[in-house]
N, C-alpha and C. Protein backbone atom coordinates (compact mmCIF):
# COMPACT_ATOMS: atom_id res chain seq x y z
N UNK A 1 117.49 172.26 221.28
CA UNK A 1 118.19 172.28 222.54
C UNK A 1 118.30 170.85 223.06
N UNK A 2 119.37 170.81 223.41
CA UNK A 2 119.90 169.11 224.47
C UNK A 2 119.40 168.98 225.50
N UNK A 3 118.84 168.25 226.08
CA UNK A 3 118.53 168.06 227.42
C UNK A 3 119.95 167.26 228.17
N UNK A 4 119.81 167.20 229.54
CA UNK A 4 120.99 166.78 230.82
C UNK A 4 121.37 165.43 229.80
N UNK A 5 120.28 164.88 229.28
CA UNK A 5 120.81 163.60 229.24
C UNK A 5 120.93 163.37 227.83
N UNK A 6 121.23 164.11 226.87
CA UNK A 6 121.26 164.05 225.21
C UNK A 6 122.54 164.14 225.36
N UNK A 7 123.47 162.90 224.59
CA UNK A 7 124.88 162.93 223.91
C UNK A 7 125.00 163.54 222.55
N UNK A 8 125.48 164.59 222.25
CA UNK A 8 125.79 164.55 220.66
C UNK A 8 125.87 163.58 219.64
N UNK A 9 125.32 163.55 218.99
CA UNK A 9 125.27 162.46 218.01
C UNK A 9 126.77 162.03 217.52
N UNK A 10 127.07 160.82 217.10
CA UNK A 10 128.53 160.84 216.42
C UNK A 10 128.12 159.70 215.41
N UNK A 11 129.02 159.73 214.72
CA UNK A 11 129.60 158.73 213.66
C UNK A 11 130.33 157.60 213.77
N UNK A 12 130.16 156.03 213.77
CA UNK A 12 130.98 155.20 213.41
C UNK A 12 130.87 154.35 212.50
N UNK A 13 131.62 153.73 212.20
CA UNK A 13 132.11 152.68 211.05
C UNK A 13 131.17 151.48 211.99
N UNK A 14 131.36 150.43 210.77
CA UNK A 14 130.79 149.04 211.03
C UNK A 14 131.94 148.59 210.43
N UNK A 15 132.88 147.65 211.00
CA UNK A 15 133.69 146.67 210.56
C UNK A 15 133.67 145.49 209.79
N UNK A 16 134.03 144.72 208.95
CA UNK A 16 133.88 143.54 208.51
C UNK A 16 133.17 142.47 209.07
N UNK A 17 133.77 142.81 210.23
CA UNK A 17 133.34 141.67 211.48
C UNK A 17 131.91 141.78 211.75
N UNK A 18 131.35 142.94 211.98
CA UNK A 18 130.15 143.77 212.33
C UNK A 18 130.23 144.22 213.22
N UNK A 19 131.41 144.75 214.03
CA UNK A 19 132.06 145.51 214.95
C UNK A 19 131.36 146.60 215.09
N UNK A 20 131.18 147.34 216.16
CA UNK A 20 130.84 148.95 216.00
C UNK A 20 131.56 149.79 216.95
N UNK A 21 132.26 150.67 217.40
CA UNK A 21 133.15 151.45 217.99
C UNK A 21 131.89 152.42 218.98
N UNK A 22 132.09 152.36 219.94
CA UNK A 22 130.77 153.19 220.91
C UNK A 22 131.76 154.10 221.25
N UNK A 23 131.54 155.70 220.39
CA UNK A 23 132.00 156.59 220.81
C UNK A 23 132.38 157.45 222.35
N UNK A 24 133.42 157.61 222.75
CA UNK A 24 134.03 157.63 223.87
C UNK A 24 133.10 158.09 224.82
N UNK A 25 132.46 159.24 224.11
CA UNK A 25 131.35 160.20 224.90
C UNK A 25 130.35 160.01 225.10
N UNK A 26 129.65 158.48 224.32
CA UNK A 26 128.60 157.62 224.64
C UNK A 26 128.98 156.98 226.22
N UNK A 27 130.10 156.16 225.49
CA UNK A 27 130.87 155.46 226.87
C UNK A 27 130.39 156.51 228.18
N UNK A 28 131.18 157.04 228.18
CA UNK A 28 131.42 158.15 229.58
C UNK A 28 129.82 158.49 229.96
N UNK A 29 128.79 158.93 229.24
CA UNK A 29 127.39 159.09 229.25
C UNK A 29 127.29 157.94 230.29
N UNK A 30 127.16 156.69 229.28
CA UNK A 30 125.95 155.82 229.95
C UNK A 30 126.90 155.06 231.40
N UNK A 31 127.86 155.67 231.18
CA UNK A 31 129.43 154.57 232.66
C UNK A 31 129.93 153.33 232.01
N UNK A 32 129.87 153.33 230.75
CA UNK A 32 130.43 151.72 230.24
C UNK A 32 132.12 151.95 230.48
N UNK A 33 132.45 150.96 231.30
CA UNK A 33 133.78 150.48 231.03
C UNK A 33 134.27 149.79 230.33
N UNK A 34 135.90 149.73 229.73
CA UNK A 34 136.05 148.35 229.36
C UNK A 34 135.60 147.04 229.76
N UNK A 35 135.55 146.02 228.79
CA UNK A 35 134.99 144.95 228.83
C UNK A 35 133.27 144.41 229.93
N UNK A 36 133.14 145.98 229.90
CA UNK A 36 131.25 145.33 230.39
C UNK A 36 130.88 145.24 229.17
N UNK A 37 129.26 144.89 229.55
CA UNK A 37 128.76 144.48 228.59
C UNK A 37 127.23 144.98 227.69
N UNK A 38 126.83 145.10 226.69
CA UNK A 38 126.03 146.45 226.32
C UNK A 38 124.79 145.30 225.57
N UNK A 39 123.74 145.96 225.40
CA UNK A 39 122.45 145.55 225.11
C UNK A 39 121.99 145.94 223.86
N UNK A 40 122.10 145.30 222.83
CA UNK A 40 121.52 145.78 221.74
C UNK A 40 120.16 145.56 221.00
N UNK A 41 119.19 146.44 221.11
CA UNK A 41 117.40 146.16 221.55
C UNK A 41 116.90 147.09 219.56
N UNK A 42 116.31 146.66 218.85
CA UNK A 42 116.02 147.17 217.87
C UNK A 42 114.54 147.03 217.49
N UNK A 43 114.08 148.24 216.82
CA UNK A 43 112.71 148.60 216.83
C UNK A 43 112.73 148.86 215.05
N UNK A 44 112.09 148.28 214.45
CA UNK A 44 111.98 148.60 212.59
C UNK A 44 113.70 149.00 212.65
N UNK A 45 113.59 150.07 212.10
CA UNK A 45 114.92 150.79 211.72
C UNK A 45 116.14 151.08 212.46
N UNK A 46 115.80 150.95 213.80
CA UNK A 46 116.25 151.79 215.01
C UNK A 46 117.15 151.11 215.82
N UNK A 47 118.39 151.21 216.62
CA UNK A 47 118.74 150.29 217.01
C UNK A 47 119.18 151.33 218.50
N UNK A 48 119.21 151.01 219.65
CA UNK A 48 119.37 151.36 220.95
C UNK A 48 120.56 150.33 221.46
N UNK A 49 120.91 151.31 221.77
CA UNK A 49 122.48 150.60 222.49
C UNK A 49 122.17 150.91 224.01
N UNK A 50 121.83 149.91 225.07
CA UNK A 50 122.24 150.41 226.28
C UNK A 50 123.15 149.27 227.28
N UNK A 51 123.54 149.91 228.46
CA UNK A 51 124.28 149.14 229.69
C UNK A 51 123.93 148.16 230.08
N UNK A 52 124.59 146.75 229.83
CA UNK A 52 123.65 146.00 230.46
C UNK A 52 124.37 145.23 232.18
N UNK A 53 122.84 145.02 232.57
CA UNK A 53 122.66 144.60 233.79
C UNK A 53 122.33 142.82 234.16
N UNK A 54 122.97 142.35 234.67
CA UNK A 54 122.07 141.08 234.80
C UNK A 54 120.90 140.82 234.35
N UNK A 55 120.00 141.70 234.78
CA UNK A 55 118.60 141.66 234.76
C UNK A 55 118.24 141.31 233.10
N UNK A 56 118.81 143.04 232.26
CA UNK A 56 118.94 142.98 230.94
C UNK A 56 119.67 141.76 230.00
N UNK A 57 120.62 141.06 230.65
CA UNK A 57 121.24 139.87 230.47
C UNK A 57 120.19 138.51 230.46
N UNK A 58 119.94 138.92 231.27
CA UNK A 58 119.23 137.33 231.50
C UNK A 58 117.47 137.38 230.69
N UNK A 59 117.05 138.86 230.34
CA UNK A 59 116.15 138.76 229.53
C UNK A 59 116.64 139.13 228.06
N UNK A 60 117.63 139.18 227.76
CA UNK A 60 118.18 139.03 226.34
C UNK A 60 117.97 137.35 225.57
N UNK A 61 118.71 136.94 226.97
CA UNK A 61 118.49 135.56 226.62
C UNK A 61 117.07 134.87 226.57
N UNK A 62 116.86 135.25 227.61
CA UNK A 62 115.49 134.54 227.44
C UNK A 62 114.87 134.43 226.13
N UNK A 63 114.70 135.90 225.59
CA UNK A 63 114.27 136.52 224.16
C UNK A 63 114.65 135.57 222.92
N UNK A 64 116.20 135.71 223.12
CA UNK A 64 116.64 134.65 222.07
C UNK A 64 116.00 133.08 222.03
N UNK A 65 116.16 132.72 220.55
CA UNK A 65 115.84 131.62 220.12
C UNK A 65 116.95 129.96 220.66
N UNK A 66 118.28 130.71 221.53
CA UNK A 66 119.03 129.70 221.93
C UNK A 66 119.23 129.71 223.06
N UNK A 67 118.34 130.34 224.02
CA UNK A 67 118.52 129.98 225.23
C UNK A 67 118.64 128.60 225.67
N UNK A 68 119.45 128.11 226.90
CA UNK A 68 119.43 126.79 226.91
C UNK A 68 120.64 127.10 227.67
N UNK A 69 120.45 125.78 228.46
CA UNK A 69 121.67 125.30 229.57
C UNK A 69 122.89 126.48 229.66
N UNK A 70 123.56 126.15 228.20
CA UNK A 70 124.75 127.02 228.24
C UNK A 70 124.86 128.70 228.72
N UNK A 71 123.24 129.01 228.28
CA UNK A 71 123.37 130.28 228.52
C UNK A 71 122.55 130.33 229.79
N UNK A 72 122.12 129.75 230.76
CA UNK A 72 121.89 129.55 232.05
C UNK A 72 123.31 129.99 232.43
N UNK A 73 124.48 129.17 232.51
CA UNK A 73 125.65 129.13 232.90
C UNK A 73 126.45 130.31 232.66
N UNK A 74 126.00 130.99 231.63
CA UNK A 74 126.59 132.48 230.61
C UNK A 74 126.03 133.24 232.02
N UNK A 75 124.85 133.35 231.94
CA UNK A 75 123.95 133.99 233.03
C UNK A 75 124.65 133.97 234.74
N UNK A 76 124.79 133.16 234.97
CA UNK A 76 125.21 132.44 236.05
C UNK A 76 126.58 133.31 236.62
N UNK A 77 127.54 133.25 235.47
CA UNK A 77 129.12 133.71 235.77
C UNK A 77 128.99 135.43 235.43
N UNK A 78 128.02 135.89 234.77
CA UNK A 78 127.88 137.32 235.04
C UNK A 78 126.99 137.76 236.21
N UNK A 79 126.37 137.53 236.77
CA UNK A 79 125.90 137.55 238.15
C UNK A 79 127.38 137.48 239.12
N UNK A 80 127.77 136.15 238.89
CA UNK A 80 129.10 136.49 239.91
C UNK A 80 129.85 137.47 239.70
N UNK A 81 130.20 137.80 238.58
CA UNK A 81 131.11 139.12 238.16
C UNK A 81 131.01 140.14 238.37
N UNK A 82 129.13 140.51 238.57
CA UNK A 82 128.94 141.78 239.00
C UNK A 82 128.38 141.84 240.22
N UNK A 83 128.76 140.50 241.27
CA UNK A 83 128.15 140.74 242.90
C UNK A 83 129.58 141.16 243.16
């Protein structure tokens, strides 16, 4: 049985690019619109796709190995975008 908050599982392709297509009904689930922006967090095998937030933004970066100035400024203009 599904719970309120279980999407059906679906299927996509991985592109050349390393593209991945977030099935419509994911979309609509979690409220992603076009061009926001999504969080990709991976555990061994596992990979979690969620919504991201400033908050989640700015500790992505942190995380990464290239944080630095530029992505201060990355940081910076998505804060304005989403006040």
């Amino acid at each position: 049985m599904l719970s309120c908050n279980t999407v059906p599982s679906k299927l996509s392709n991985v592109t050349s690019n390393g593209q991945v297509t977030i099935p419509a009904n994911v979309r609509k689930a979690l409220g992603i619109k076009k061009g926001e922006k999504v969080i990709f967090e991976t555990n061994g095998k596992t990979i979690t796709v969620r919504k991201a937030n400033a908050m989640t933004v700015t500790r992505a970066l942190e995380e990464s190995s290239k944080f630095n100035d530029n992505a201060t400024r990355i940081v910076r203009q998505l804060r304005d975008e989403w006040h």
